[in-house]
Protein backbone atom coordinates (compact mmCIF):
# COMPACT_ATOMS: atom_id res chain seq x y z
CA UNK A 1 0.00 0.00 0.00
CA UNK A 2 1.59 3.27 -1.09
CA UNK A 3 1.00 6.44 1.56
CA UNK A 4 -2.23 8.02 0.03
CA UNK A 5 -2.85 11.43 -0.23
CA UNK A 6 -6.19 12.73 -0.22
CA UNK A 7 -9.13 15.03 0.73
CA UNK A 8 -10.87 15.71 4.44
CA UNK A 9 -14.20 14.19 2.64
CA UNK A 10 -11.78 10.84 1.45
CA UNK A 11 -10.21 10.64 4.87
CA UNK A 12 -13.60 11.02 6.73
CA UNK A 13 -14.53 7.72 5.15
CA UNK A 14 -11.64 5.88 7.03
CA UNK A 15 -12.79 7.67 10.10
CA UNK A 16 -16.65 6.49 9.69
CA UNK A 17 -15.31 2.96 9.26
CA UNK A 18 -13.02 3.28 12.14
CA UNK A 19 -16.10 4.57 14.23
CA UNK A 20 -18.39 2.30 13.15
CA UNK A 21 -15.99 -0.78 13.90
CA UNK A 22 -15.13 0.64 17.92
CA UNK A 23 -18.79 1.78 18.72
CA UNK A 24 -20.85 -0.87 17.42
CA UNK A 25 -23.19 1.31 15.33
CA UNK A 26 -24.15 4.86 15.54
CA UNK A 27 -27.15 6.95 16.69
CA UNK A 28 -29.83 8.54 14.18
CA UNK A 29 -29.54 12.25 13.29
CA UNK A 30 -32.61 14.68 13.49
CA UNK A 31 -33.41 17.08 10.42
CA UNK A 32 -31.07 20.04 12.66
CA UNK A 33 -28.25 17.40 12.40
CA UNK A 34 -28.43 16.53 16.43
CA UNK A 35 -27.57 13.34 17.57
CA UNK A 36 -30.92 10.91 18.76
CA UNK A 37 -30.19 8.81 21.54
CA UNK A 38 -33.63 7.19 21.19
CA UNK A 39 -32.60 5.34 17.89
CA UNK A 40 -29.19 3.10 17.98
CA UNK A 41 -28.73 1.28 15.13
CA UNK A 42 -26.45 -1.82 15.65
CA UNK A 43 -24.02 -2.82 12.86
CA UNK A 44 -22.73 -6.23 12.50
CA UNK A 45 -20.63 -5.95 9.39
CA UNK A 46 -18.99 -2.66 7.94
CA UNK A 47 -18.59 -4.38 3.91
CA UNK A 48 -15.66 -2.09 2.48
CA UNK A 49 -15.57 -2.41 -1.48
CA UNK A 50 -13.90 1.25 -2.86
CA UNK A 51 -12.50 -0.31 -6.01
CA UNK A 52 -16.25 -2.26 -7.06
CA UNK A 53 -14.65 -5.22 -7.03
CA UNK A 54 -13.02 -6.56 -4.42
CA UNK A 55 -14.25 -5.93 -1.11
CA UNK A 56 -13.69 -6.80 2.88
CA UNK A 57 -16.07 -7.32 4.96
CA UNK A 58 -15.35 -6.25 8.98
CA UNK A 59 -17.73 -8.41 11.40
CA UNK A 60 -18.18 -6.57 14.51
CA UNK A 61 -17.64 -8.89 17.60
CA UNK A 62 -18.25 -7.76 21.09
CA UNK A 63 -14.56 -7.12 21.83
CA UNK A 64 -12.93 -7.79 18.51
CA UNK A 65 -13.06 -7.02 14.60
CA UNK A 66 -12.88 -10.47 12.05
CA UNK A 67 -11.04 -8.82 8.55
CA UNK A 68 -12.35 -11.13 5.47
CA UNK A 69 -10.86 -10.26 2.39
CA UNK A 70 -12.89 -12.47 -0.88
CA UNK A 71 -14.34 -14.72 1.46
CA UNK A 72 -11.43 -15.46 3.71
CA UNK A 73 -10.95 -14.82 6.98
CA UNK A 74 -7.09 -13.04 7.48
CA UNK A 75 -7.41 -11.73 11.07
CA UNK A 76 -9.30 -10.72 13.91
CA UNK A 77 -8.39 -6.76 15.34
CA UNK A 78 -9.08 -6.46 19.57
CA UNK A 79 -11.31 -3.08 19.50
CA UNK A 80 -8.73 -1.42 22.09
CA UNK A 81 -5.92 -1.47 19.45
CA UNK A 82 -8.42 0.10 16.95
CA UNK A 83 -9.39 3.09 19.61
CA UNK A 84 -6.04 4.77 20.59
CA UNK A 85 -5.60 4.69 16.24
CA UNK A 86 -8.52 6.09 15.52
CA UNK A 87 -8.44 8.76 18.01
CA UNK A 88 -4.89 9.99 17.27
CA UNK A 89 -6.23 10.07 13.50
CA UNK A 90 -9.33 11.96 14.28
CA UNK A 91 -7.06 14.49 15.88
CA UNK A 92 -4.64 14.74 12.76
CA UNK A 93 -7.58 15.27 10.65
CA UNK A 94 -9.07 18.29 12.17
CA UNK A 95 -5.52 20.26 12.23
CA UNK A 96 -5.79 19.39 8.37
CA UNK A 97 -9.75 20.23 7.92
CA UNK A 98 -8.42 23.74 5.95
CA UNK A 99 -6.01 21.89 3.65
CA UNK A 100 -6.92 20.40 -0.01
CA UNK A 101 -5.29 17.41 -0.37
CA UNK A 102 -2.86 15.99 2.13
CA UNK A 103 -1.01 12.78 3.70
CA UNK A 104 -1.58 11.35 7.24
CA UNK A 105 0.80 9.13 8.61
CA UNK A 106 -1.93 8.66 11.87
CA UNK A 107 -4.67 7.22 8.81
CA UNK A 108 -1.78 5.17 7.05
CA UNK A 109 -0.85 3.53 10.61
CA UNK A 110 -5.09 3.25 10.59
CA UNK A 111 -5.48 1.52 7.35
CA UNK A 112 -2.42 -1.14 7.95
CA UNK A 113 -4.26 -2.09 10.92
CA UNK A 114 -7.37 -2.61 9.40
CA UNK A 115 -6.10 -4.10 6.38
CA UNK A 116 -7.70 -1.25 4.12
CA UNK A 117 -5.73 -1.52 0.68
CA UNK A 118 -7.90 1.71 -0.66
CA UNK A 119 -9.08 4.66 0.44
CA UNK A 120 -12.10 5.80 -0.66
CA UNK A 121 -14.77 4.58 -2.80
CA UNK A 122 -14.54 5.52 -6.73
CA UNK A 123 -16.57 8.53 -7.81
CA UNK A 124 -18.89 6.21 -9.93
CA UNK A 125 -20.04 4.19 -7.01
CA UNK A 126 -23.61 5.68 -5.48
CA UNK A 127 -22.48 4.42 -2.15
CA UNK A 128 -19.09 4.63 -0.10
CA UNK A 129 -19.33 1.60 1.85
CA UNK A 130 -22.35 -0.69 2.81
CA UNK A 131 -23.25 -1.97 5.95
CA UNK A 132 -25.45 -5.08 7.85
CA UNK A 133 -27.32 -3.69 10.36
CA UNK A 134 -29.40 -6.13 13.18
CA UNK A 135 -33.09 -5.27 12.62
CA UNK A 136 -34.50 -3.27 15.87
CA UNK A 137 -37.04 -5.95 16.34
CA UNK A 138 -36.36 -9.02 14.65
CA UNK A 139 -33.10 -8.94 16.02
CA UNK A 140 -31.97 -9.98 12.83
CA UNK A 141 -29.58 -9.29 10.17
CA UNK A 142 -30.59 -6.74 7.37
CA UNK A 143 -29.84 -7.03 3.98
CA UNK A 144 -26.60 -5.65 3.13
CA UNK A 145 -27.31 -1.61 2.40
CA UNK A 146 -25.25 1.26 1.00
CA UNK A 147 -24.25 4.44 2.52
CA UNK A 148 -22.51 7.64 1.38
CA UNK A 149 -20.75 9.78 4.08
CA UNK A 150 -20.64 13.48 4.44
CA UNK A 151 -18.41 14.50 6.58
CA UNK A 152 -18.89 18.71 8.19
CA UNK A 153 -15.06 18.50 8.87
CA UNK A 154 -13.37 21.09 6.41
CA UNK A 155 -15.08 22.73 3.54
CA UNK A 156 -18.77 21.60 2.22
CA UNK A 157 -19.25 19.28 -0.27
CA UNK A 158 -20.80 19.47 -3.58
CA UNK A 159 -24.18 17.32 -3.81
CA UNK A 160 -24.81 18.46 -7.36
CA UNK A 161 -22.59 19.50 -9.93
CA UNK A 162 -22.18 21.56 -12.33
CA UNK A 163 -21.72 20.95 -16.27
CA UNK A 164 -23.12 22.35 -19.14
CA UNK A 165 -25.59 19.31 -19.05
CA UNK A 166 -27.21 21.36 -15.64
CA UNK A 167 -28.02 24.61 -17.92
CA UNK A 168 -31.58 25.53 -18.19
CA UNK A 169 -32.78 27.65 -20.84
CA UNK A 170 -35.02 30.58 -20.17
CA UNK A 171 -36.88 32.78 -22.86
CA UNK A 172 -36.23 36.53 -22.15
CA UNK A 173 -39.58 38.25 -22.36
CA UNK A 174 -39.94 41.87 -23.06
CA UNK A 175 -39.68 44.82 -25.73
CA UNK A 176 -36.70 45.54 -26.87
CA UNK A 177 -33.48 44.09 -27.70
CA UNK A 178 -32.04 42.82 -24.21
CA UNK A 179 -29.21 44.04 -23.20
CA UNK A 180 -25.41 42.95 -23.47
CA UNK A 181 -23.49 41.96 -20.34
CA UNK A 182 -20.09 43.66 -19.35
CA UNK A 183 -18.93 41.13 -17.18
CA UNK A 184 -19.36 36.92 -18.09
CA UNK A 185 -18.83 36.17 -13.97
CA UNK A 186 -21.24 38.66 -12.76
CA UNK A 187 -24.53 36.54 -13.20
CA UNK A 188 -27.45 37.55 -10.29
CA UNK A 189 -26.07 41.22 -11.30
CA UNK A 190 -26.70 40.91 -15.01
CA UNK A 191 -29.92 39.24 -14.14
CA UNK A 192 -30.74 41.70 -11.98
CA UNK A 193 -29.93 44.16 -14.71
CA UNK A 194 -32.50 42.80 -17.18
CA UNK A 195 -34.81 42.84 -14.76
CA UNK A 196 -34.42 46.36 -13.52
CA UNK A 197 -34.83 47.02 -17.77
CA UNK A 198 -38.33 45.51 -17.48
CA UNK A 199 -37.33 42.06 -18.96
CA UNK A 200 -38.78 38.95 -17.73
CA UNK A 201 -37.50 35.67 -17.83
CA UNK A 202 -40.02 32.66 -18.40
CA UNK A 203 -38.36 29.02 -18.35
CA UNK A 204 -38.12 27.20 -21.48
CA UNK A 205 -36.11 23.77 -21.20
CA UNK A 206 -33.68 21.95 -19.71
CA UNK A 207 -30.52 21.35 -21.97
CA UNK A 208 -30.03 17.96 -21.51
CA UNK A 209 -33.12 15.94 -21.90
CA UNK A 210 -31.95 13.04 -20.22
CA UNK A 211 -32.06 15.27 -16.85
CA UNK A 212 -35.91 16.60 -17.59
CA UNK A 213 -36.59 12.75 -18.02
CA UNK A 214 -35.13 12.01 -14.68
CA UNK A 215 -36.45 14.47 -13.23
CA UNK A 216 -39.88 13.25 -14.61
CA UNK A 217 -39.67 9.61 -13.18
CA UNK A 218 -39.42 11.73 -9.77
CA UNK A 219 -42.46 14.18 -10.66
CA UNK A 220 -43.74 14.94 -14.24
CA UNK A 221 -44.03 18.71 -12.35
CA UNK A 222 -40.88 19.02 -11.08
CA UNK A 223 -38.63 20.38 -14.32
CA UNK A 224 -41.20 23.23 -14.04
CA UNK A 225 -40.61 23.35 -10.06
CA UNK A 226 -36.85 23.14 -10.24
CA UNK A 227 -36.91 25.49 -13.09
CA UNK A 228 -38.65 28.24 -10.71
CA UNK A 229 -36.40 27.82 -7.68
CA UNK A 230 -33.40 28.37 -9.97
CA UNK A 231 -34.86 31.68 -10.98
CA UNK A 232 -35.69 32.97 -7.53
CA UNK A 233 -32.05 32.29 -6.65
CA UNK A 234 -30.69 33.99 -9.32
CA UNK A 235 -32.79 37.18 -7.83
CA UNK A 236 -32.14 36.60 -4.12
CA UNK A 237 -29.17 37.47 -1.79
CA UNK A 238 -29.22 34.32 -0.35
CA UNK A 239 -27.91 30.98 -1.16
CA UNK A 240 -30.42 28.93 1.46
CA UNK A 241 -32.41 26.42 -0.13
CA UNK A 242 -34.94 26.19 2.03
CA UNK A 243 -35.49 30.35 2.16
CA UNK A 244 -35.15 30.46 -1.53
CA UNK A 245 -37.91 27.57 -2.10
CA UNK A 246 -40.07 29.67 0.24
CA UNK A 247 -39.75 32.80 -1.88
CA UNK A 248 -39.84 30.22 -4.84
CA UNK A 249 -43.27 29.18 -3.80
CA UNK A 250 -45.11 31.64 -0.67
CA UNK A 251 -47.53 30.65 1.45
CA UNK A 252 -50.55 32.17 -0.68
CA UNK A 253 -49.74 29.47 -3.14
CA UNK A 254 -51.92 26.62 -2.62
CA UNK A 255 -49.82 24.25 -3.82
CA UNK A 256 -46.43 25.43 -2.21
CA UNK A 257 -46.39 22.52 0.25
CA UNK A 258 -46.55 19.94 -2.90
CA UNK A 259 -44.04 22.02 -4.96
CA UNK A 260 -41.87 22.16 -1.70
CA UNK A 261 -41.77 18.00 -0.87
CA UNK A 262 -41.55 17.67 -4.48
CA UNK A 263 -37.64 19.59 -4.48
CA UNK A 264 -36.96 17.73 -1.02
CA UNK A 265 -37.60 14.43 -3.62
CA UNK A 266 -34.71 15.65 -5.56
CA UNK A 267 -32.73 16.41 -3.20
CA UNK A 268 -32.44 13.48 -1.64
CA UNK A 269 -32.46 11.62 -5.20
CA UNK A 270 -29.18 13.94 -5.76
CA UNK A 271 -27.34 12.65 -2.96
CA UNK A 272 -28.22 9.36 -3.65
CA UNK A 273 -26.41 9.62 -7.23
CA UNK A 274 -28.74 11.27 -9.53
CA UNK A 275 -26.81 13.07 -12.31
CA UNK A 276 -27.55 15.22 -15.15
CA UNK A 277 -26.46 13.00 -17.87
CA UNK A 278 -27.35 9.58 -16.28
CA UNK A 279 -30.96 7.91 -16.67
CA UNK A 280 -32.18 8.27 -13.05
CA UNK A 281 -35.19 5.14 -12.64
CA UNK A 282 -35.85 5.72 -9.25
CA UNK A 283 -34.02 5.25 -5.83
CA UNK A 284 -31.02 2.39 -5.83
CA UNK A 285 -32.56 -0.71 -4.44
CA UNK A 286 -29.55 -1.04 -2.21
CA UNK A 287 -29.15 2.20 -0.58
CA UNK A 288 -30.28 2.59 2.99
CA UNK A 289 -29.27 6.02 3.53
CA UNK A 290 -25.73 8.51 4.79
CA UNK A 291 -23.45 9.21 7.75
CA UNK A 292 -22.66 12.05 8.56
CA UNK A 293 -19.22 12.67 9.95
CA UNK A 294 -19.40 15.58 12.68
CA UNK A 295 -16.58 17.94 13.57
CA UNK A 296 -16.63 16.39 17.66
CA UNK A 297 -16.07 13.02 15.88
CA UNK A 298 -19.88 11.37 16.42
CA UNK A 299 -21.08 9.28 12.73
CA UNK A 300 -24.40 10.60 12.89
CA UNK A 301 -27.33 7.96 10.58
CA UNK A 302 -29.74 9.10 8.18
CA UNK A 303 -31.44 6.03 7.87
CA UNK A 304 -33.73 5.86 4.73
CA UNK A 305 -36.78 4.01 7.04
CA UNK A 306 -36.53 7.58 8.44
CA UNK A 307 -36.86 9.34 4.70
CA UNK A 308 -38.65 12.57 6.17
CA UNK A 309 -35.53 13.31 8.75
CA UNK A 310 -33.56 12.75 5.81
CA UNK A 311 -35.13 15.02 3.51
CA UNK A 312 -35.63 17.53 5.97
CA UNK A 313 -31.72 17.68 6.82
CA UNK A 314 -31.16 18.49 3.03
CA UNK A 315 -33.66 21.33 2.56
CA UNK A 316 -32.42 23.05 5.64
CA UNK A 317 -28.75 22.05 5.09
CA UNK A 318 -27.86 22.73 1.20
CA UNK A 319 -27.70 25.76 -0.73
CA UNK A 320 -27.55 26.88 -4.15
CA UNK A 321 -23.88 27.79 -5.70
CA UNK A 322 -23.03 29.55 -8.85
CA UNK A 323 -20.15 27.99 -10.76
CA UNK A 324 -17.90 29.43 -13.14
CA UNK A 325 -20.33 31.09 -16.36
CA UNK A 326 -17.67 31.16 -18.76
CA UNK A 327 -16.88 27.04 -18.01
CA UNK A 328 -20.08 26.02 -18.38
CA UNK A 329 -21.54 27.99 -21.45
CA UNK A 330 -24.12 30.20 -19.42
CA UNK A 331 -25.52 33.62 -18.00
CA UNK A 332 -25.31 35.26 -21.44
CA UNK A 333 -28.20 36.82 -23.64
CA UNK A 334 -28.35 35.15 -26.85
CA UNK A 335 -30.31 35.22 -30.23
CA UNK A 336 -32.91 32.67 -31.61
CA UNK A 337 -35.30 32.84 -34.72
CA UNK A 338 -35.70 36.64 -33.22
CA UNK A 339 -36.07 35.58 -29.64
CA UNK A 340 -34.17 36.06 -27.14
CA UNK A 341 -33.22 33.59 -24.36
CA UNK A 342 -30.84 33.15 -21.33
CA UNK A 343 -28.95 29.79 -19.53
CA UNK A 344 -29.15 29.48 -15.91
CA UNK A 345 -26.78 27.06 -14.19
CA UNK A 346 -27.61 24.12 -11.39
CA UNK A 347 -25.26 23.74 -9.05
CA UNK A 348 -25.82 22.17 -5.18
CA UNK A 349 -23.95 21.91 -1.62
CA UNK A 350 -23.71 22.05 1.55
């Protein structure tokens, strides 16, 4: 194993595996991101498989960790050699949590241990590690489920990015000739600046048809939905989702609830791998929900039994972001059989 380098989000994976393996499990999160000692949920393997190939499976033991690697047992790991590692890594971590990508010799020392080969799961992957769980009231093992891991240590992570396959078109309605911007970057101010010339925008499609379609297994409303929380970020000072979908759709709109669970659906469809340019079917069979990684070193669950907790962490926690216009091909006017139209750009984070 050569001496990885990578990101806080990368190394926070090795921590939730490490924490998972000493602790037995981990308590549910509420929608504010608080810890709820009510619901413990018991794991009895931690199944490890970054490369989507081979993978090892950890089965928890009261006192010790059993390491199979393709079936085969290779060793069994006391708990109390795990702990001191862990801890000392968790520590090196957090004097990192402003850096890009760096090396740890504390999460090398962890991953020899453990007999972790690789360190994080490959970007294709919709989940970052799966897990067994024993069922609350059977007492029984659950089928094997996937997890992705967030982790609040460092900067936030993207949920949805950006490419020009997230542009949305919008028709520019008005009279006149729109104007022509100064400055490519500058996007809420140039769209503030046709609106302040008494142009309107009015949404017309989403570029890449395979993400309306997706979007349509979800909701056959919610390209229009979407669409109209894009714009009322483009006009607001703030990046909140959850304040933006409010201006999006106000209480006098009947239908704001539905329009509002309807986003919280993508939301948590995004962070379960839904991408622009992918055919998104539904939710993965497999996937049971994410941990969340907290800066005082709990693993926090978002257990998908609990989908409303889930969603409701998203819509308060993410936010819209504006990525780079001239990268992406949008935020300028342009000409079409004598109409005028405008891209917008999706991007999502913490």
């Amino acid at each position: 194993m050569t001496n990885p380098s990578a990101n806080r989000g990368e190394w926070s994976e090795l921590y939730a595996i490490g924490y998972l393996m000493t602790r037995g499990g981990g308590y549910a999160a509420n929608e504010l991101t608080q810890m709820d000692e009510s619901i413990f949920y018991k794991v009895l393997q931690v199944v490890d498989n970054p490369s989507g190939s081979e993978e090892t499976i950890y089965k928890l033991h009261e006192e010790e960790v059993e390491v199979l690697q393709n079936g085969v047992a290779v060793i069994r790991i006391k708990k109390n050699e795990i702990r001191p590692k862990l801890n000392a890594f968790f520590d090196e971590l957090l004097i990192q949590a402003n850096s890009s990508a760096f090396f740890l010799p504390t999460g090398t020392e962890l991953m020899k241990l453990i007999r972790k080969e690789k360190l994080s799961a490959s970007s294709a992957l919709t989940a970052d590690l799966h897990l067994v769980l024993e069922d609350s009231e059977t007492k029984t093992e659950t089928p094997k489920k996937g997890f992705s891991i967030k982790s609040e240590i460092g900067s936030p992570a993207t949920v949805f990015n950006a490419s020009h396959s997230t542009n949305l078109t919008y028709k520019i309605t008005g009279n006149g000739k729109p104007p022509t911007f100064k400055r490519v970057s500058a996007v809420k101010t140039n769209i503030k600046e046709l609106s302040n010339a008494g142009f309107k925008l009015k949404f017309e499609k989403f570029d890449n048809p395979t993400f309306e379609k997706s979007l349509k297994n979800i909701d056959s409303n919610l390209p229009q939905y979407l669409a109209e929380v894009l714009l009322a970020y483009t006009h607001s000072s703030t990046t909140n989702m959850k304040s933006i979908c409010e201006i999006a759709f106000p209480e006098s709109d009947s239908d704001s609830e539905l329009k509002i669970q309807k986003i919280k659906k993508f939301l948590s469809a995004a962070s379960m791998g839904l991408k622009a340019a992918t055919v998104w079917s539904g939710y993965p069979e497999d996937f049971g929900g994410m941990l969340l990684v907290k800066r005082d070193g709990d693993v926090l669950f978002y257990y998908l039994y609990n989908m409303k907790k889930f969603e409701e962490y998203l819509f308060n926690n993410l936010r819209f972001e504006t990525p780079s216009a001239s990268k992406h091909g949008f935020g300028q006017v342009f000409e079409e059989n004598n109409k005028y139209f405008i891209k917008l750009n999706l991007q999502i984070r913490y």
